[in-house]
Protein backbone atom coordinates (compact mmCIF):
# COMPACT_ATOMS: atom_id res chain seq x y z
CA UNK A 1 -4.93 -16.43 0.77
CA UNK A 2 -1.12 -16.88 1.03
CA UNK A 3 0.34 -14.80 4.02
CA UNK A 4 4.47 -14.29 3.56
CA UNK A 5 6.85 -13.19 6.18
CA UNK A 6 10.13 -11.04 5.95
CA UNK A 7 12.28 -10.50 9.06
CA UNK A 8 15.55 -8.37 8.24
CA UNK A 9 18.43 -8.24 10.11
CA UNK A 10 21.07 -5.66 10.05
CA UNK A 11 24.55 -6.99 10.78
CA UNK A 12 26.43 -4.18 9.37
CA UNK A 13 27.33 -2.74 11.83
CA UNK A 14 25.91 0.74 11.11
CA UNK A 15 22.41 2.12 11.89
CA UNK A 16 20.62 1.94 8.58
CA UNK A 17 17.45 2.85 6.58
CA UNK A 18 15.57 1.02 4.56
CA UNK A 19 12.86 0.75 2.33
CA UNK A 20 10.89 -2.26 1.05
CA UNK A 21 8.99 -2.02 -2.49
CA UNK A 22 7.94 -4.40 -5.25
CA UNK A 23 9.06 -5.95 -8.27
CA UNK A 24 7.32 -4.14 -10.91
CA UNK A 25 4.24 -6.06 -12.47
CA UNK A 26 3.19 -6.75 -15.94
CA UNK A 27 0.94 -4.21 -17.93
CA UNK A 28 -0.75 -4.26 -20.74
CA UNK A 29 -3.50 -1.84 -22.32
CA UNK A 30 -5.54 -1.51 -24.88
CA UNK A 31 -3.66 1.40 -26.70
CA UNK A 32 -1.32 3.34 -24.88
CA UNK A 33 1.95 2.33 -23.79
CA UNK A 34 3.08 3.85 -20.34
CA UNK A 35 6.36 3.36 -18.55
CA UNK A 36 4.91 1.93 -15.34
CA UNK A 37 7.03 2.86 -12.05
CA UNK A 38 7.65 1.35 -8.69
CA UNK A 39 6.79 3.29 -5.49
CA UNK A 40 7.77 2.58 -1.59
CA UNK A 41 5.64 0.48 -0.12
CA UNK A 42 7.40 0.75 3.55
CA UNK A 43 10.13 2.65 5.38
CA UNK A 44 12.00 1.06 8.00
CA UNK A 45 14.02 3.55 9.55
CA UNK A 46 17.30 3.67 11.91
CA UNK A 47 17.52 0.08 12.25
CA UNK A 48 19.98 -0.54 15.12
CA UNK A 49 23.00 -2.32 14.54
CA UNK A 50 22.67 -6.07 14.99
CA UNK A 51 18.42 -4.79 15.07
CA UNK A 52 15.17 -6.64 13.47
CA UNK A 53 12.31 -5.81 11.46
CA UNK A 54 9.67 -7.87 10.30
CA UNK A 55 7.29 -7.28 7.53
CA UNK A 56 4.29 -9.45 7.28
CA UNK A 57 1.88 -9.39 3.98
CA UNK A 58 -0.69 -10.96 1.88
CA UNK A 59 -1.11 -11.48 -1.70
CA UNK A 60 -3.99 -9.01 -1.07
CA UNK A 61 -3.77 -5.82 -3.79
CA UNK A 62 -5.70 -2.59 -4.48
CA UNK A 63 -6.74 -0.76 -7.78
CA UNK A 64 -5.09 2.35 -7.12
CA UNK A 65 -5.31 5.78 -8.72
CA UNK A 66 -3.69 8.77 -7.06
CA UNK A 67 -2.27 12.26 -8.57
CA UNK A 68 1.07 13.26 -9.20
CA UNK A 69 2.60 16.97 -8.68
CA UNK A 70 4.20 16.66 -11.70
CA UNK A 71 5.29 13.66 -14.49
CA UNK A 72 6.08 10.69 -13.01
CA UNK A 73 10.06 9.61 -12.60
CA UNK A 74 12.08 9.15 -9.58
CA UNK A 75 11.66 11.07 -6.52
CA UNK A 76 8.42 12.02 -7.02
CA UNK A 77 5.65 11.54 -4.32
CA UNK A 78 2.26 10.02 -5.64
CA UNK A 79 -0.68 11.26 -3.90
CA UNK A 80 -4.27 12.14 -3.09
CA UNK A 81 -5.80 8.83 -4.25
CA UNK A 82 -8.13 5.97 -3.67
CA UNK A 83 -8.14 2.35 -3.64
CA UNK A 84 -10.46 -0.62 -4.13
CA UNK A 85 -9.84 -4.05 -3.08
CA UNK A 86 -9.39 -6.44 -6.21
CA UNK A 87 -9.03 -10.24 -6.63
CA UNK A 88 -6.87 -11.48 -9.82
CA UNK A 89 -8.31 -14.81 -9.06
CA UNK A 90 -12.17 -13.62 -10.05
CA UNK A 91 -10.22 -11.14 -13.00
CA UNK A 92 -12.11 -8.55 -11.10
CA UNK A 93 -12.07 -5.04 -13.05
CA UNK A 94 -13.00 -1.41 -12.44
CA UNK A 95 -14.19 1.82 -14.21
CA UNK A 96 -12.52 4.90 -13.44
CA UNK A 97 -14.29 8.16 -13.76
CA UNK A 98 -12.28 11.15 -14.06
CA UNK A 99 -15.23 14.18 -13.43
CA UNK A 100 -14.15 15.95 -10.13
CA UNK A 101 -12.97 14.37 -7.96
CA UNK A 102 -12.67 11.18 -9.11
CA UNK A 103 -13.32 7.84 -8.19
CA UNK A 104 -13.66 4.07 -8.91
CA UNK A 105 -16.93 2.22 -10.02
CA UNK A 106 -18.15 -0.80 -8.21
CA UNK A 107 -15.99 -3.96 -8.82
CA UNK A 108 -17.07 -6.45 -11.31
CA UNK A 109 -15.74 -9.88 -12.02
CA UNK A 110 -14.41 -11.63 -14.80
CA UNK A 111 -13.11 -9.23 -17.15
CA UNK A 112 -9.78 -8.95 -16.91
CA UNK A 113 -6.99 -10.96 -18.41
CA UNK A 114 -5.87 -13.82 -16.49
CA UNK A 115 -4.00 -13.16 -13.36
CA UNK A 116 -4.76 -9.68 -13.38
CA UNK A 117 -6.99 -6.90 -12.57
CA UNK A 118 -8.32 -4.35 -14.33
CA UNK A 119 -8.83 -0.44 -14.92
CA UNK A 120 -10.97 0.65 -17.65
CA UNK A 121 -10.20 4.68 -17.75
CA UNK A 122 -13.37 6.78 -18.84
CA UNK A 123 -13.15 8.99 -21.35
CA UNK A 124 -14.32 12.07 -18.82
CA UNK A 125 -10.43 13.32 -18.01
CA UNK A 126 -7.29 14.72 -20.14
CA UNK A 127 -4.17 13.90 -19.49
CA UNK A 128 -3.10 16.81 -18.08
CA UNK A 129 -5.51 16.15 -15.09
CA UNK A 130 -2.44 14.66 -13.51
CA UNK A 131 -4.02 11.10 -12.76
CA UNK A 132 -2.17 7.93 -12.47
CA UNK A 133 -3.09 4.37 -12.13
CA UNK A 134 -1.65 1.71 -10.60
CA UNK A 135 -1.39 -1.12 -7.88
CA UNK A 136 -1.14 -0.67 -4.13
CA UNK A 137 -0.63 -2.74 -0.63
CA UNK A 138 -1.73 -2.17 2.83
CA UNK A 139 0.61 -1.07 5.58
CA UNK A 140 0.39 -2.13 9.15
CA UNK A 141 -1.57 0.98 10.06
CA UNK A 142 -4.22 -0.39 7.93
CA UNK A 143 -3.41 2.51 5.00
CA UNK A 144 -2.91 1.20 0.93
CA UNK A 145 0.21 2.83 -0.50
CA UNK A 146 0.78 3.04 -3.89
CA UNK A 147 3.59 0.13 -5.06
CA UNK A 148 3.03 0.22 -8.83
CA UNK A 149 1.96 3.57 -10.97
CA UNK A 150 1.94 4.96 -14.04
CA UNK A 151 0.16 7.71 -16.17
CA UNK A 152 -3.72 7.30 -16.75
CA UNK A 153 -4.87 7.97 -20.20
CA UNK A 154 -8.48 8.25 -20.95
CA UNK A 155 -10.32 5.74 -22.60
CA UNK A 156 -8.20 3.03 -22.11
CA UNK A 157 -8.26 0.03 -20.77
CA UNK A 158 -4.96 -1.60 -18.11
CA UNK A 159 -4.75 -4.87 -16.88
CA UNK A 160 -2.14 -5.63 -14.25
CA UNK A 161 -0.19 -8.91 -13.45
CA UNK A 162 1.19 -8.89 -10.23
CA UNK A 163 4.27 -10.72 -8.96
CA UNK A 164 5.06 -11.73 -4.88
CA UNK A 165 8.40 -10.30 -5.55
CA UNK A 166 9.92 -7.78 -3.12
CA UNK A 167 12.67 -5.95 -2.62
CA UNK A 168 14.78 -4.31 0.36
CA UNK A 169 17.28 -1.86 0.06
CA UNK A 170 18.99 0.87 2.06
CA UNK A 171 17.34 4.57 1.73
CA UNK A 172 15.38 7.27 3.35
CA UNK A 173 11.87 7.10 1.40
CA UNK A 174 8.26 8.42 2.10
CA UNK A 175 5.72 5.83 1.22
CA UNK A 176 4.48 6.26 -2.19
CA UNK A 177 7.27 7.73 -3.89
CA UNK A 178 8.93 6.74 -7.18
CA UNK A 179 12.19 4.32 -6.91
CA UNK A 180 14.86 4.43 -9.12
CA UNK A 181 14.65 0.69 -9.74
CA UNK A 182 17.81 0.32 -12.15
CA UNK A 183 20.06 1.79 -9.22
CA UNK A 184 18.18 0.81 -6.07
CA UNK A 185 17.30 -3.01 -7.15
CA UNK A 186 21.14 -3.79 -8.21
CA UNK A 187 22.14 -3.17 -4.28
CA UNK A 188 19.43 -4.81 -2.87
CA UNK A 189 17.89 -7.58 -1.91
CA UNK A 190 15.67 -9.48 -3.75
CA UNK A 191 12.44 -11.67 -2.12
CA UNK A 192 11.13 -14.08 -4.25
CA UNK A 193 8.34 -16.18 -3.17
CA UNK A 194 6.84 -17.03 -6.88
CA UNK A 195 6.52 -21.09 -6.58
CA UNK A 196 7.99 -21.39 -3.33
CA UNK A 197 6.41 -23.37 -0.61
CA UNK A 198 8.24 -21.28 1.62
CA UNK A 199 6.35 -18.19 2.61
CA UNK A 200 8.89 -16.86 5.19
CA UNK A 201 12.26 -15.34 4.12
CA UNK A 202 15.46 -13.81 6.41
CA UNK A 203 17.01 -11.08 5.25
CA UNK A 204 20.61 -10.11 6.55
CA UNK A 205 23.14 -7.53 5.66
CA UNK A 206 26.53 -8.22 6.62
CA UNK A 207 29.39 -6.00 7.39
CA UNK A 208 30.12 -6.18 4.04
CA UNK A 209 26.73 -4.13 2.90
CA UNK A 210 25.74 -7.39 1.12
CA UNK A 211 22.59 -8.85 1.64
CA UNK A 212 22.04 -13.02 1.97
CA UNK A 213 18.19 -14.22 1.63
CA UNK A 214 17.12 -17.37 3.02
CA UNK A 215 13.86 -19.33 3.19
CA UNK A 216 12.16 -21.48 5.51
């Protein structure tokens, strides 16, 4: 399992915040069609001037479901959740079942499309239970936050394709709430390891607020 590296340096010469999150990955489903939302995955606050930070990950991902105080769209904090460890490798899949309180079935392999997991929703929940699905990460302090959500529908079946594609930009964000990705992702930088035998990249943002990317 692939291990990847981001150390960020801020040369602009202004304490900044920032927040790391992921490209959004692909979804498909057996009927319904929901807009699918990134979350923040870490906050790196009041990063000195001239200051590090280094984020270190896996390609390791969760099944994810969560609640939401309200519908899901910028700004709002997903929470209250579970997740399961998943493998896209073994198309590993899980049943969620919606009777209080909720909570994922054992994993089983094989199932879901390639490169993806799966969530098969049960038919035990309405909508209006306020349940989303999604994709999540592990933090340093050993916690999966949600990355990737979007609105569970019963009896219904989502497989997710994810991407080792990150993003850092400046803000002030809690873990696990909703990005704007159309504004934040145009100012930030962008971490691509897909195909690269590179698994470390170096992140700097000039005096200029722009950010340069390099590999090694």
């Amino acid at each position: 399992m692939a291990t990847y590296t981001i150390n960020l340096y801020n040369q602009s010469t202004f304490t900044k915040n920032y927040v790391v999150f992921n490209k959004l990955p692909q979804l498909n489903t057996s009927g319904s069609d929901p807009q699918i939302f990134a979350n923040a995955w870490l906050s790196l606050p009041n990063v000195a001037n001239n200051g590090t930070e280094m984020v270190s990950t896996s390609d390791s991902i969760y099944a994810y479901y969560g609640t939401a105080p309200q519908q899901l769209a910028p700004g709002v904090m997903v929470t209250q959740g579970g997740a399961t460890p998943v493998n896209t490798a073994t198309e590993d899949s899980v049943t969620f079942i919606g009777a209080e309180p909720g909570a994922f079935s054992a994993v089983t392999s094989g199932e879901a499309d390639t490169g993806a997991f799966q969530i098969i929703a049960n038919s035990d929940f309405e909508p209006t239970a306020n349940y989303v699905f999604g994709m999540a990460k592990m933090t340093a302090a050993g916690i999966p936050v949600p990355v990737a959500t979007f609105t569970a529908m019963p009896s219904d079946t989502f497989n997710v394709i994810p991407v080792v594609t990150f993003y850092i930009s400046e803000g002030k964000y809690t873990p696990g709430t909703i990005i704007d990705v159309k504004e934040a992702s145009t100012k930030a930088a962008m971490i691509d390891f897909t195909g690269r035998p590179q698994t470390t990249a170096t992140v700097t943002q000039g005096s200029n607020g722009l950010f340069n990317v390099a590999y090694s």
